[in-house]
N, C-alpha and C. Protein backbone atom coordinates (compact mmCIF):
# COMPACT_ATOMS: atom_id res chain seq x y z
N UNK A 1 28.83 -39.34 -27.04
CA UNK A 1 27.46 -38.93 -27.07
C UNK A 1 26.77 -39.13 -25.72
N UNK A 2 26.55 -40.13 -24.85
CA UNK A 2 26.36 -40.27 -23.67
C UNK A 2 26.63 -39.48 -22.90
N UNK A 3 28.10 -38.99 -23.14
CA UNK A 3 28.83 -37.84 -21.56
C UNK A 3 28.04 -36.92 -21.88
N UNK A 4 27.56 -36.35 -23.20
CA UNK A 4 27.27 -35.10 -23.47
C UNK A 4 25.40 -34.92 -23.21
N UNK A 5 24.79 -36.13 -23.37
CA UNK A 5 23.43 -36.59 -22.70
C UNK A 5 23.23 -36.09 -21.21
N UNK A 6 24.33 -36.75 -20.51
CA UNK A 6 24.61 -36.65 -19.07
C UNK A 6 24.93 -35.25 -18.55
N UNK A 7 25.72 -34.27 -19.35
CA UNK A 7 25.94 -33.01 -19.65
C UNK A 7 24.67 -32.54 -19.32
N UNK A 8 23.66 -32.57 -20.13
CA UNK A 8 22.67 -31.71 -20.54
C UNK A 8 21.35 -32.40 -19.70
N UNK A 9 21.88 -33.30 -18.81
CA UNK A 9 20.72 -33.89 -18.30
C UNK A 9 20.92 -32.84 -16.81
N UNK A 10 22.13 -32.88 -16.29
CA UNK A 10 22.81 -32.55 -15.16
C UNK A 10 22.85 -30.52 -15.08
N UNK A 11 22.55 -30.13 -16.43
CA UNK A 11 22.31 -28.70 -16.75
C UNK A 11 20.27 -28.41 -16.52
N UNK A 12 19.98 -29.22 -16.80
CA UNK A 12 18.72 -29.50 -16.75
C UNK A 12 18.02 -28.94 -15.48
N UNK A 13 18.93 -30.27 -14.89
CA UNK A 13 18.59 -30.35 -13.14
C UNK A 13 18.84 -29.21 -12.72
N UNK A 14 20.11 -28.77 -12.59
CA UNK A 14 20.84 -27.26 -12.06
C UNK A 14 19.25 -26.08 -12.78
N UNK A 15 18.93 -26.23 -13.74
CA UNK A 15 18.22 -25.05 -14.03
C UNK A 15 16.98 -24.98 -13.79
N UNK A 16 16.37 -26.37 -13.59
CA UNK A 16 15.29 -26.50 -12.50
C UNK A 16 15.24 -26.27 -11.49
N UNK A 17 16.09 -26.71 -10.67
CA UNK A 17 16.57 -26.36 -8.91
C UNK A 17 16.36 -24.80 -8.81
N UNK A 18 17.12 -24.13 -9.78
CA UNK A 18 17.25 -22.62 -9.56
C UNK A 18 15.64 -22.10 -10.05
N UNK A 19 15.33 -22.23 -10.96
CA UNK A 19 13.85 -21.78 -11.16
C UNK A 19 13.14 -22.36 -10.31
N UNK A 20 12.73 -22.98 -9.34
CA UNK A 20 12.44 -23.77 -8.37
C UNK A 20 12.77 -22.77 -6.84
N UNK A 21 14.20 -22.78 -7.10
CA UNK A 21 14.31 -21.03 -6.21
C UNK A 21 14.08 -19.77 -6.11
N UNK A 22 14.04 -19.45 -7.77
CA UNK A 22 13.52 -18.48 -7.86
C UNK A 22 12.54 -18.51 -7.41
N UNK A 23 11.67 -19.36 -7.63
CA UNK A 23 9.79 -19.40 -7.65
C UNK A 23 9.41 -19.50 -5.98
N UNK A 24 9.89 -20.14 -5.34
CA UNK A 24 10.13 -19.91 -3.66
C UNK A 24 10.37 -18.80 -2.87
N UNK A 25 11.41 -17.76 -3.82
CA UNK A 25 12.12 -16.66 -2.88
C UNK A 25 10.65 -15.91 -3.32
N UNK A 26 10.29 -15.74 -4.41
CA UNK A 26 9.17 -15.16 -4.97
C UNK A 26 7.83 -15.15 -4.67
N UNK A 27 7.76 -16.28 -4.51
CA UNK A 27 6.29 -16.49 -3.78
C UNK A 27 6.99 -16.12 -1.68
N UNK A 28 7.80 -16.74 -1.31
CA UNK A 28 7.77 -15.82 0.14
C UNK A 28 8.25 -14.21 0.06
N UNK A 29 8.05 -13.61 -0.99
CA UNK A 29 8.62 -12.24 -1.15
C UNK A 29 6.81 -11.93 -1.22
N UNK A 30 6.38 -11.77 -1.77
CA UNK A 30 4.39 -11.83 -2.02
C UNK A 30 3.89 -12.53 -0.15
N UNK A 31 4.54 -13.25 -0.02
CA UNK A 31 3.51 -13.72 1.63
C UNK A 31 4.02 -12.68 2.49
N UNK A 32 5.44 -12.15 2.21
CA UNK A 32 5.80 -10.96 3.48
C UNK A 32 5.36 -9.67 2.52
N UNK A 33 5.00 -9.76 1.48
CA UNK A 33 4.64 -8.19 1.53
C UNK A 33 2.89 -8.19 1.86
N UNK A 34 2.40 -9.19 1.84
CA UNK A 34 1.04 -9.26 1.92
C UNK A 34 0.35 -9.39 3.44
N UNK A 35 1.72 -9.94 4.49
CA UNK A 35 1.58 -9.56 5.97
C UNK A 35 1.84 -8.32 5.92
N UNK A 36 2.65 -7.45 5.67
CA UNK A 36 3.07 -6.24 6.04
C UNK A 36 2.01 -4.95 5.32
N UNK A 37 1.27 -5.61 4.19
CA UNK A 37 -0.14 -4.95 4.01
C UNK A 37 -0.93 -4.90 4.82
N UNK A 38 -1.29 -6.40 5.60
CA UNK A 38 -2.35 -6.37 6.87
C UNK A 38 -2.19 -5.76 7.47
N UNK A 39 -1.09 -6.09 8.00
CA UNK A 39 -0.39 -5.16 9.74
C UNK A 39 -0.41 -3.62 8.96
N UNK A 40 -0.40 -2.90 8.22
CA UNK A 40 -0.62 -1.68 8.10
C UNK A 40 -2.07 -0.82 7.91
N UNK A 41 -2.66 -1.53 7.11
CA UNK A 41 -3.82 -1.54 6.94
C UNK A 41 -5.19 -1.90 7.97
N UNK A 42 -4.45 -2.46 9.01
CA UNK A 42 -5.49 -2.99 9.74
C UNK A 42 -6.36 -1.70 10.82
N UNK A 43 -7.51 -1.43 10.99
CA UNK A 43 -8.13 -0.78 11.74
C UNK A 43 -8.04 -1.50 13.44
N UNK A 44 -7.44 -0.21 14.14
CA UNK A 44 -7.72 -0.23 15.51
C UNK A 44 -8.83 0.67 15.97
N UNK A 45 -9.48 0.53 16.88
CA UNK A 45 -10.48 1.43 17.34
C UNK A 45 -9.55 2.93 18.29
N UNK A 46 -10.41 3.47 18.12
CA UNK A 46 -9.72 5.04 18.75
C UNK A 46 -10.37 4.81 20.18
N UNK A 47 -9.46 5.35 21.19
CA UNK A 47 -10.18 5.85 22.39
C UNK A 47 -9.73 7.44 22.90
N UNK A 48 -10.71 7.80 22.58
CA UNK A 48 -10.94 9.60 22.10
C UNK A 48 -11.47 9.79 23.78
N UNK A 49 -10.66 10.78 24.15
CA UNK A 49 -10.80 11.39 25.61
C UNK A 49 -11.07 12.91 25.36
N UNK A 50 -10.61 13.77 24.73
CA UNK A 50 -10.74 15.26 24.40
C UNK A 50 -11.34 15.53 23.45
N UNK A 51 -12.32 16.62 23.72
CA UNK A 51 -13.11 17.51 22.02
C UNK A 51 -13.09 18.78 22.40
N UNK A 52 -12.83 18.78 21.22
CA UNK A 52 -11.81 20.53 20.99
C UNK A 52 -13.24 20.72 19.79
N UNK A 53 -13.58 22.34 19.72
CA UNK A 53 -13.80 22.72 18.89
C UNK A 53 -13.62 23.83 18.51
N UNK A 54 -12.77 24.14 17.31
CA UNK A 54 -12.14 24.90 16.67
C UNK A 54 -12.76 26.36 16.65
N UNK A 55 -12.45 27.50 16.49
CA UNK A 55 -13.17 28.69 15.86
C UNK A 55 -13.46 28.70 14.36
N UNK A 56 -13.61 27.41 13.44
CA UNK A 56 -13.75 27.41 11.72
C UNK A 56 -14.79 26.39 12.02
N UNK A 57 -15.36 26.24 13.25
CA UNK A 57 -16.92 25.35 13.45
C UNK A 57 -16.11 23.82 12.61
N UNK A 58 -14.71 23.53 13.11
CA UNK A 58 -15.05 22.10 12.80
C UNK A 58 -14.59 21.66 14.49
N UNK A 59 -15.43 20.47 14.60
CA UNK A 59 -15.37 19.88 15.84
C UNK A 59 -14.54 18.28 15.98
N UNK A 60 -13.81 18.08 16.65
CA UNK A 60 -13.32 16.98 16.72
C UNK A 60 -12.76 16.05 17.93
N UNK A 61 -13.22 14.71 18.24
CA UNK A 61 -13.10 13.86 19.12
C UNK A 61 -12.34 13.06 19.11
N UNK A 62 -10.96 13.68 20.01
CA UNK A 62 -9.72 12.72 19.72
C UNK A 62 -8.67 12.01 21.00
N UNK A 63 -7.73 11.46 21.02
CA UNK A 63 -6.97 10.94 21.62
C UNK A 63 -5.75 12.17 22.13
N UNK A 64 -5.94 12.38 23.29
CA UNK A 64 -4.76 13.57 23.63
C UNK A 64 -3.09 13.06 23.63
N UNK A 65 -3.38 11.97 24.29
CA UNK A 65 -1.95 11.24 24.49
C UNK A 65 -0.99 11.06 22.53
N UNK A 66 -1.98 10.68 21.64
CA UNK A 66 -1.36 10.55 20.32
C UNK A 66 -1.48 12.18 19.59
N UNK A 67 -2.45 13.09 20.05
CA UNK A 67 -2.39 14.06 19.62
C UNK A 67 -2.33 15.45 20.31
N UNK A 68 -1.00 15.24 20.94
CA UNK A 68 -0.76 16.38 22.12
C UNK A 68 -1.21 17.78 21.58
N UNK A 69 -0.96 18.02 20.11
CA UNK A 69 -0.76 19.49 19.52
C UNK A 69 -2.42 19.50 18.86
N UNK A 70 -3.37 20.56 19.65
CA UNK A 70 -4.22 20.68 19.11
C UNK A 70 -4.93 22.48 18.96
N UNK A 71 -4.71 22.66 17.62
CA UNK A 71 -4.68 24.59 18.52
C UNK A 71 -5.28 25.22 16.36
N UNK A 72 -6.04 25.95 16.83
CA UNK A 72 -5.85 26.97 15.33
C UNK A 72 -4.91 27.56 14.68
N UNK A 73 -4.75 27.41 13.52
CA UNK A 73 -2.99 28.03 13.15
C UNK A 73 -3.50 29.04 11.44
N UNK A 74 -2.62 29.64 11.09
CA UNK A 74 -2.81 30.04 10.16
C UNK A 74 -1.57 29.34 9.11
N UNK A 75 -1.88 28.42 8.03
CA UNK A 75 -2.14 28.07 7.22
C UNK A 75 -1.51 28.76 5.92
N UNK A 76 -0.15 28.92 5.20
CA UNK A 76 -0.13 30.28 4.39
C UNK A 76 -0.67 29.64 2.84
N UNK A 77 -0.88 28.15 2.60
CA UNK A 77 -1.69 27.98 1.20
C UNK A 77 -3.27 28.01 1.60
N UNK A 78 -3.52 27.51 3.18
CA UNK A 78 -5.02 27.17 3.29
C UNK A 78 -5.53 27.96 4.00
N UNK A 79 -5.34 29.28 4.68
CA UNK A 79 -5.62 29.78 5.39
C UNK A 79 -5.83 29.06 6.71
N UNK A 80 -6.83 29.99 8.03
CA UNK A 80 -7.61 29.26 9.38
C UNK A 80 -7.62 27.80 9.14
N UNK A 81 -6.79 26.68 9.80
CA UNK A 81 -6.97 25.57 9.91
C UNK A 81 -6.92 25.37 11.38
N UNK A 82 -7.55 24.07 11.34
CA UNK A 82 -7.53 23.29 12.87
C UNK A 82 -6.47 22.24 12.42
N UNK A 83 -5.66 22.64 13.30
CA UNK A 83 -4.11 21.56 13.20
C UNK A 83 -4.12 20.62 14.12
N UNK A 84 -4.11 19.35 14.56
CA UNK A 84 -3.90 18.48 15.22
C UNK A 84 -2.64 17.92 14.49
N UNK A 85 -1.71 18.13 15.56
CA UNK A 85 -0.04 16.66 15.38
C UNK A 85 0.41 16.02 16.65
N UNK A 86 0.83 15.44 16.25
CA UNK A 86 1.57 14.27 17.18
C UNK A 86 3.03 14.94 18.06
N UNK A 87 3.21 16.00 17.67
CA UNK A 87 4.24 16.75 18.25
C UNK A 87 4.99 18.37 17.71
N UNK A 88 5.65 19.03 18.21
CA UNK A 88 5.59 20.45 18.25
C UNK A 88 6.56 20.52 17.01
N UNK A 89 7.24 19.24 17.01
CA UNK A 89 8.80 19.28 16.25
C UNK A 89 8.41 18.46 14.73
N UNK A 90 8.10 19.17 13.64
CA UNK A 90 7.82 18.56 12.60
C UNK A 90 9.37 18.04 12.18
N UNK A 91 10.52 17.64 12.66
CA UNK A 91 11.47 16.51 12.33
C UNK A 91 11.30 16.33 12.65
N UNK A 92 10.47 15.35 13.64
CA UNK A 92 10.87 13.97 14.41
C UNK A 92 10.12 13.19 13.79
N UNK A 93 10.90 11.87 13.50
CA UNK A 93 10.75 10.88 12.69
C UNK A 93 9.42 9.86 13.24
N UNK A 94 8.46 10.79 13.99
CA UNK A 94 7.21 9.95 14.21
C UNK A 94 6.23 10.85 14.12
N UNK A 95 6.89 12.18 13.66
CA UNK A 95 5.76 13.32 12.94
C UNK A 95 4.40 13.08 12.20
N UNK A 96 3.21 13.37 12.75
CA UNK A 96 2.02 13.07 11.99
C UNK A 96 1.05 14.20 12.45
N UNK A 97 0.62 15.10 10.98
CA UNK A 97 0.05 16.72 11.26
C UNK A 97 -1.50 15.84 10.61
N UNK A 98 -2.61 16.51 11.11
CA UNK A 98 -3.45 17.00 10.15
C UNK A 98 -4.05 17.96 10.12
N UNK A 99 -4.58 18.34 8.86
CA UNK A 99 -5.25 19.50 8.55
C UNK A 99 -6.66 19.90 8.69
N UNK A 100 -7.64 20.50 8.88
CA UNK A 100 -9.07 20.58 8.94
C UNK A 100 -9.53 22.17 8.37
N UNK A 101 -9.93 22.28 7.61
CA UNK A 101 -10.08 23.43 6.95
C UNK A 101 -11.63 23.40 6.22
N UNK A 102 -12.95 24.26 6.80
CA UNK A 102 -13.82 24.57 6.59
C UNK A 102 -14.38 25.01 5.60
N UNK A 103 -15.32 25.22 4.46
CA UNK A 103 -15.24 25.51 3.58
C UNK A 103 -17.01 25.27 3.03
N UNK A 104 -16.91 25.45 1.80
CA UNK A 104 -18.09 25.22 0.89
C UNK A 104 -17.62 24.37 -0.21
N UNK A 105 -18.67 24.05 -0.68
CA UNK A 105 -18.50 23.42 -2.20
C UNK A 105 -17.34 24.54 -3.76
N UNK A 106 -17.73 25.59 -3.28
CA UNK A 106 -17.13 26.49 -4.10
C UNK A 106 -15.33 27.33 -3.29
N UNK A 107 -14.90 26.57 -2.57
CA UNK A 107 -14.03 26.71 -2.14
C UNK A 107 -12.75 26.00 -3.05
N UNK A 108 -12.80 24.83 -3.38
CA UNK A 108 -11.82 24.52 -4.24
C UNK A 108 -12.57 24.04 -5.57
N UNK A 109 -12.06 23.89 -6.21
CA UNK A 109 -12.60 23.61 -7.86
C UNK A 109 -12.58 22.17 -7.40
N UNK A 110 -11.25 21.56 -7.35
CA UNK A 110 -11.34 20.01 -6.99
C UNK A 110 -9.63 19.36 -6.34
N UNK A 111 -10.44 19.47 -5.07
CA UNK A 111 -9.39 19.64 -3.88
C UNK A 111 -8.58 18.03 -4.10
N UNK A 112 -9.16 17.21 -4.11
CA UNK A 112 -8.26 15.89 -4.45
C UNK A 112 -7.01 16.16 -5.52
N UNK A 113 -8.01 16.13 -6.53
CA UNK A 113 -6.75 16.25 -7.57
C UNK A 113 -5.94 17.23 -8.08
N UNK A 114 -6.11 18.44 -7.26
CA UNK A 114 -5.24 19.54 -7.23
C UNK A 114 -4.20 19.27 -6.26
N UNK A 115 -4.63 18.41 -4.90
CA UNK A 115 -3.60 18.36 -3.78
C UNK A 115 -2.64 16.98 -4.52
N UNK A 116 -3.36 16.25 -5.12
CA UNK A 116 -2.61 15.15 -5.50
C UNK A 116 -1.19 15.42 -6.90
N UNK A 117 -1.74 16.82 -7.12
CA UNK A 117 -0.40 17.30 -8.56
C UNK A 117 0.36 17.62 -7.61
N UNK A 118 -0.01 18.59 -6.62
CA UNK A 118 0.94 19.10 -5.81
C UNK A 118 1.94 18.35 -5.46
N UNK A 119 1.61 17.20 -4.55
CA UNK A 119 2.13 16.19 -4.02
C UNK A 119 3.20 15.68 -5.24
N UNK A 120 2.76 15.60 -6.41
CA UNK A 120 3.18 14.89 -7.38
C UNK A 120 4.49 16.03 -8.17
N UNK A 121 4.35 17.17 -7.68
CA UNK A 121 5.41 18.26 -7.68
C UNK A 121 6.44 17.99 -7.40
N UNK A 122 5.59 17.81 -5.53
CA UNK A 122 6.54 17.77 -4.68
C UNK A 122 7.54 16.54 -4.33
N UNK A 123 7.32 15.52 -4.67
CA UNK A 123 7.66 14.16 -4.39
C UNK A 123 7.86 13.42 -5.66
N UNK A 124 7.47 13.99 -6.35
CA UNK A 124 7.62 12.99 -7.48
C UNK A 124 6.43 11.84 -8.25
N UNK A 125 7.28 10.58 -7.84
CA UNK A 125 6.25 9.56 -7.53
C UNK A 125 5.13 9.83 -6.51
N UNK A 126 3.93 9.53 -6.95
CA UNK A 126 2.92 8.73 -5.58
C UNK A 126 2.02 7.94 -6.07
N UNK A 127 1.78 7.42 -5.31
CA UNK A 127 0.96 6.34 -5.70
C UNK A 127 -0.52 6.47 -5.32
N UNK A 128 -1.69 6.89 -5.37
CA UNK A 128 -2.95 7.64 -4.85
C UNK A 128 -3.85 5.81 -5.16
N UNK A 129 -4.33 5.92 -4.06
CA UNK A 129 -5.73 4.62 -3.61
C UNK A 129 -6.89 5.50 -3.06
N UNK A 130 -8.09 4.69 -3.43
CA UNK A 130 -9.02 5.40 -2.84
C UNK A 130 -9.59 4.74 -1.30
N UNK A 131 -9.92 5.39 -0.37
CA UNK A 131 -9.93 4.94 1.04
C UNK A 131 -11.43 5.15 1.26
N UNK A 132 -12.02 4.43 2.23
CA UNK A 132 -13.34 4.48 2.53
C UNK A 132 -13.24 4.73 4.11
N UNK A 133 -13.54 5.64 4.52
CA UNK A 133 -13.85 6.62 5.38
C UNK A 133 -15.31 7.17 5.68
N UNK A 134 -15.61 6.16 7.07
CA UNK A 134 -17.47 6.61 7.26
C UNK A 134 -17.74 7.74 8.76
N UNK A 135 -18.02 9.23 7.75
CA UNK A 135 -18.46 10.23 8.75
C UNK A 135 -19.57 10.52 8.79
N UNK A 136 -20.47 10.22 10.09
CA UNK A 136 -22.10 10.15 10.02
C UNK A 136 -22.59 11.73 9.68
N UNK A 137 -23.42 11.56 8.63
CA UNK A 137 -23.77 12.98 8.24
C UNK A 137 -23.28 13.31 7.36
N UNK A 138 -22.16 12.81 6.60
CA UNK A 138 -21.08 13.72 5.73
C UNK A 138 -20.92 12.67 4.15
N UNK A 139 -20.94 12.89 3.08
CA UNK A 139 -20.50 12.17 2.13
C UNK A 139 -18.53 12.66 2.13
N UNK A 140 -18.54 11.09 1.89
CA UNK A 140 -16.99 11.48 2.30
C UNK A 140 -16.38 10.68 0.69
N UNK A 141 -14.96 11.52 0.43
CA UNK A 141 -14.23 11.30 -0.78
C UNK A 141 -12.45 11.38 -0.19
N UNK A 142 -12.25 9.84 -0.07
CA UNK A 142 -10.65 10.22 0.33
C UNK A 142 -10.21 9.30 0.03
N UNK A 143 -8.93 10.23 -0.79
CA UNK A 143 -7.43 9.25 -1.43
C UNK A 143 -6.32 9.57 0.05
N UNK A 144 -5.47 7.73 0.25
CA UNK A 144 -4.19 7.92 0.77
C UNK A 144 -3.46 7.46 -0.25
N UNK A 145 -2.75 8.61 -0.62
CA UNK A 145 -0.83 8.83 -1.12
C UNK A 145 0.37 8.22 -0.85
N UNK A 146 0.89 7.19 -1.46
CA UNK A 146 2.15 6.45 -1.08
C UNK A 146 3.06 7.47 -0.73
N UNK A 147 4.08 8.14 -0.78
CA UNK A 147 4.80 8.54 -0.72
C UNK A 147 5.93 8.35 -0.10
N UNK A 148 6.87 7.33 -0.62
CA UNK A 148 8.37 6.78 -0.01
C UNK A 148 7.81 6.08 1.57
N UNK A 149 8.48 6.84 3.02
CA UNK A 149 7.86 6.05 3.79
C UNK A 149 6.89 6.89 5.06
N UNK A 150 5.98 7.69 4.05
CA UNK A 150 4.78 8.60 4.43
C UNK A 150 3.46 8.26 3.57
N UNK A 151 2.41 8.40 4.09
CA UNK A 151 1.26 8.33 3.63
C UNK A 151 0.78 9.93 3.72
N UNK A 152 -0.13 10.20 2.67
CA UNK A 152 -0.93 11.40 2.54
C UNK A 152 -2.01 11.26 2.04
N UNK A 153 -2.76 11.77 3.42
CA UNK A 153 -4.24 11.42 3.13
C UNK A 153 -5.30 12.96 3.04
N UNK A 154 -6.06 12.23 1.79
CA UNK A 154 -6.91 13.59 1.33
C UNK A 154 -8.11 13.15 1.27
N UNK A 155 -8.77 14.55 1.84
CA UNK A 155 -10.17 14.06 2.36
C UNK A 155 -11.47 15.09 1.80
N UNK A 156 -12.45 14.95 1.71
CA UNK A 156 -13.49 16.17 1.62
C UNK A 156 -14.72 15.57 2.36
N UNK A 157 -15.24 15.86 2.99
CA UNK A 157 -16.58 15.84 3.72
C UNK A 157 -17.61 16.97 3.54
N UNK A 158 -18.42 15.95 2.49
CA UNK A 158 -19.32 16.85 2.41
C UNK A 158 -21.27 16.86 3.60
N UNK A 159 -21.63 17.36 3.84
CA UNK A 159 -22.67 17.51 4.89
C UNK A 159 -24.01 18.21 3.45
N UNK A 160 -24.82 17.61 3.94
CA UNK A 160 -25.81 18.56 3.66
C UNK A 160 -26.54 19.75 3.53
N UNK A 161 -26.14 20.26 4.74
CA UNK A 161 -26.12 21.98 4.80
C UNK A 161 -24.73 22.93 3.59
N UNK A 162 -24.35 21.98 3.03
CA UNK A 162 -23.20 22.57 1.60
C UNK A 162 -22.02 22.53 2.03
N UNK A 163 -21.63 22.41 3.74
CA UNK A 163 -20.74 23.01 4.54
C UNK A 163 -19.65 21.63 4.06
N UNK A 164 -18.09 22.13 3.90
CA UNK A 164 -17.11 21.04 3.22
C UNK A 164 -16.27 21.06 4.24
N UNK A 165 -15.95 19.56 4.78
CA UNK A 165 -14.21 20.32 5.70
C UNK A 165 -13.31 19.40 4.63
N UNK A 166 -12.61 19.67 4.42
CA UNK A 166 -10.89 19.52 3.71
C UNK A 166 -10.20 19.29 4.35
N UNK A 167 -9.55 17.80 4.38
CA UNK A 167 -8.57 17.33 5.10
C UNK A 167 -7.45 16.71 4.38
N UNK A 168 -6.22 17.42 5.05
CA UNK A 168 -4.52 16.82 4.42
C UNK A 168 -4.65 16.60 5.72
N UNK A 169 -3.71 15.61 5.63
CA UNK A 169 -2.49 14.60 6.35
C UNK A 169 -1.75 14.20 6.05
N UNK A 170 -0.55 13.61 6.95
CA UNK A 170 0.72 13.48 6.61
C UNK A 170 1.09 12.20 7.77
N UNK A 171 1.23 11.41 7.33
CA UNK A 171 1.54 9.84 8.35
C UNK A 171 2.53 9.22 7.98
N UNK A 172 3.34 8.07 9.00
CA UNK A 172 3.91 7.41 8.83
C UNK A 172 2.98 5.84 8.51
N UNK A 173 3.63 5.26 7.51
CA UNK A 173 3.31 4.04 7.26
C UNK A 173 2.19 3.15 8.60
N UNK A 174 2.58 3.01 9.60
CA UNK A 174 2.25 1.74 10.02
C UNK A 174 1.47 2.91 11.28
N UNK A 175 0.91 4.32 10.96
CA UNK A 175 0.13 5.17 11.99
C UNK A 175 -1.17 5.55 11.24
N UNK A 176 -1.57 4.88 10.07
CA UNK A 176 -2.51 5.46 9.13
C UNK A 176 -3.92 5.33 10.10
N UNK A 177 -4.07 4.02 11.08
CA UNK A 177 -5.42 4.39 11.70
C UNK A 177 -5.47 4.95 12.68
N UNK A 178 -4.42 5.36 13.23
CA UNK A 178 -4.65 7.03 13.76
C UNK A 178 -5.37 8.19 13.09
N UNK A 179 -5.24 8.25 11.89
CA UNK A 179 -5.47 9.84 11.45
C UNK A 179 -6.86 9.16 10.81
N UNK A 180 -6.55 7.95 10.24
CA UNK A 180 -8.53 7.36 10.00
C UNK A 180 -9.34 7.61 10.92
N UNK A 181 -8.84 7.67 12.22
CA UNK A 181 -10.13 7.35 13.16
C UNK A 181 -10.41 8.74 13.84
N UNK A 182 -9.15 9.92 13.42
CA UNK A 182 -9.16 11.14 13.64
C UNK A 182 -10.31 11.71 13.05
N UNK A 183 -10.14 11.55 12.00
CA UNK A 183 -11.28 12.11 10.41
C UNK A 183 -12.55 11.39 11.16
N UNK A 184 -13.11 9.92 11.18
CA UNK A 184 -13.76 9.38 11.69
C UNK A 184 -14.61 10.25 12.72
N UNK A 185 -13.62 11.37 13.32
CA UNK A 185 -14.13 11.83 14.53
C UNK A 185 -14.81 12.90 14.43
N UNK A 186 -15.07 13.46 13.70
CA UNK A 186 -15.25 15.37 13.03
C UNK A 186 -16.51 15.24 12.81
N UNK A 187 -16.93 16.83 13.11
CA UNK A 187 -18.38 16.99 13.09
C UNK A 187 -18.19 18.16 12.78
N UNK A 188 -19.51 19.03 12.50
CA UNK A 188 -19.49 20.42 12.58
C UNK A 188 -19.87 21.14 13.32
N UNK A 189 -19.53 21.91 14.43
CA UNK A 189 -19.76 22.86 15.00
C UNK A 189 -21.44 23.55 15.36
């Protein structure tokens, strides 16, 4: 009876130790995902050297060096957009487009959650948060999109004069306040 005391005392220990590990690997699994939230999430300030303004009267004040590609394109779901990307070559694995597309209130029924099925078509999973985004003049409404290891960010700015710009984007994880401080930058014409 004793050995078997000693047994179950010594099983005890072993299964404490390990729940004890578990609870360690677990809690430093939560402290590194909760640095790697900061460091992504964190706002840098923009230093905007170029303003371009589009022929769809949207205007924008940006960084040339992060956004070499800045030109009007045609668009075959959105029509006339103002395209700003990070490069000519949509493979390269540091690809980041956005979209700017002019509009009214009666232009989309409801541009969030139509772009967000899409997405949800297209990808599958996503995961949609709502983002706070301050454009002087504009009531602003924007979700960023998990998507594997891209963010997609959807935007509407609305102005007073009725006038809407509509913004997609497409980012890498740890470039999201780039295209924040892009949006940040827009005016109208």
């Amino acid at each position: 009876m004793p050995r078997e005391i000693d047994r179950q005392a010594a099983a005890q220990k072993r299964s404490s130790r390990l729940l004890i590990g578990m609870a360690a690997f677990i809690f430093l699994g939560a402290a590194v995902y909760g640095v790697l939230l900061f460091i992504t999430s964190r706002r840098t300030p923009a230093d905007p050297d170029t303003r371009y303004t589009a022929e769809n009267g949207v205007a924008v004040y940006y960084e040339s060096a992060r956004w070499p590609v800045c030109r009007m394109t045609e668009d075959p779901a959105l029509g006339p957009v103002l395209e700003l990307a990070s490069s000519e070559d949509a493979d390269d694995d540091q690809y980041q487009v956005v979209l700017f597309q002019r509009g009214d209130g009666a232009t989309y029924d409801d541009f969030l959650e139509k772009s967000q099925d899409d997405l949800r078509a297209s990808y599958g999973v996503i995961h949609p948060s709502r983002l706070k985004i301050e454009v002087p003049g504009a009531q602003v409404e924007a979700v960023r999109c998990d998507i594997q290891a891209y963010y997609a960010v959807l935007a509407t700015l609305t102005y007073d004069s009725g006038d809407v710009i509509y913004v997609s984007a497409l980012t890498r994880l740890a470039s999201i306040n780039d295209v924040l401080n892009l949006i940040e930058s827009v005016t109208l014409a």
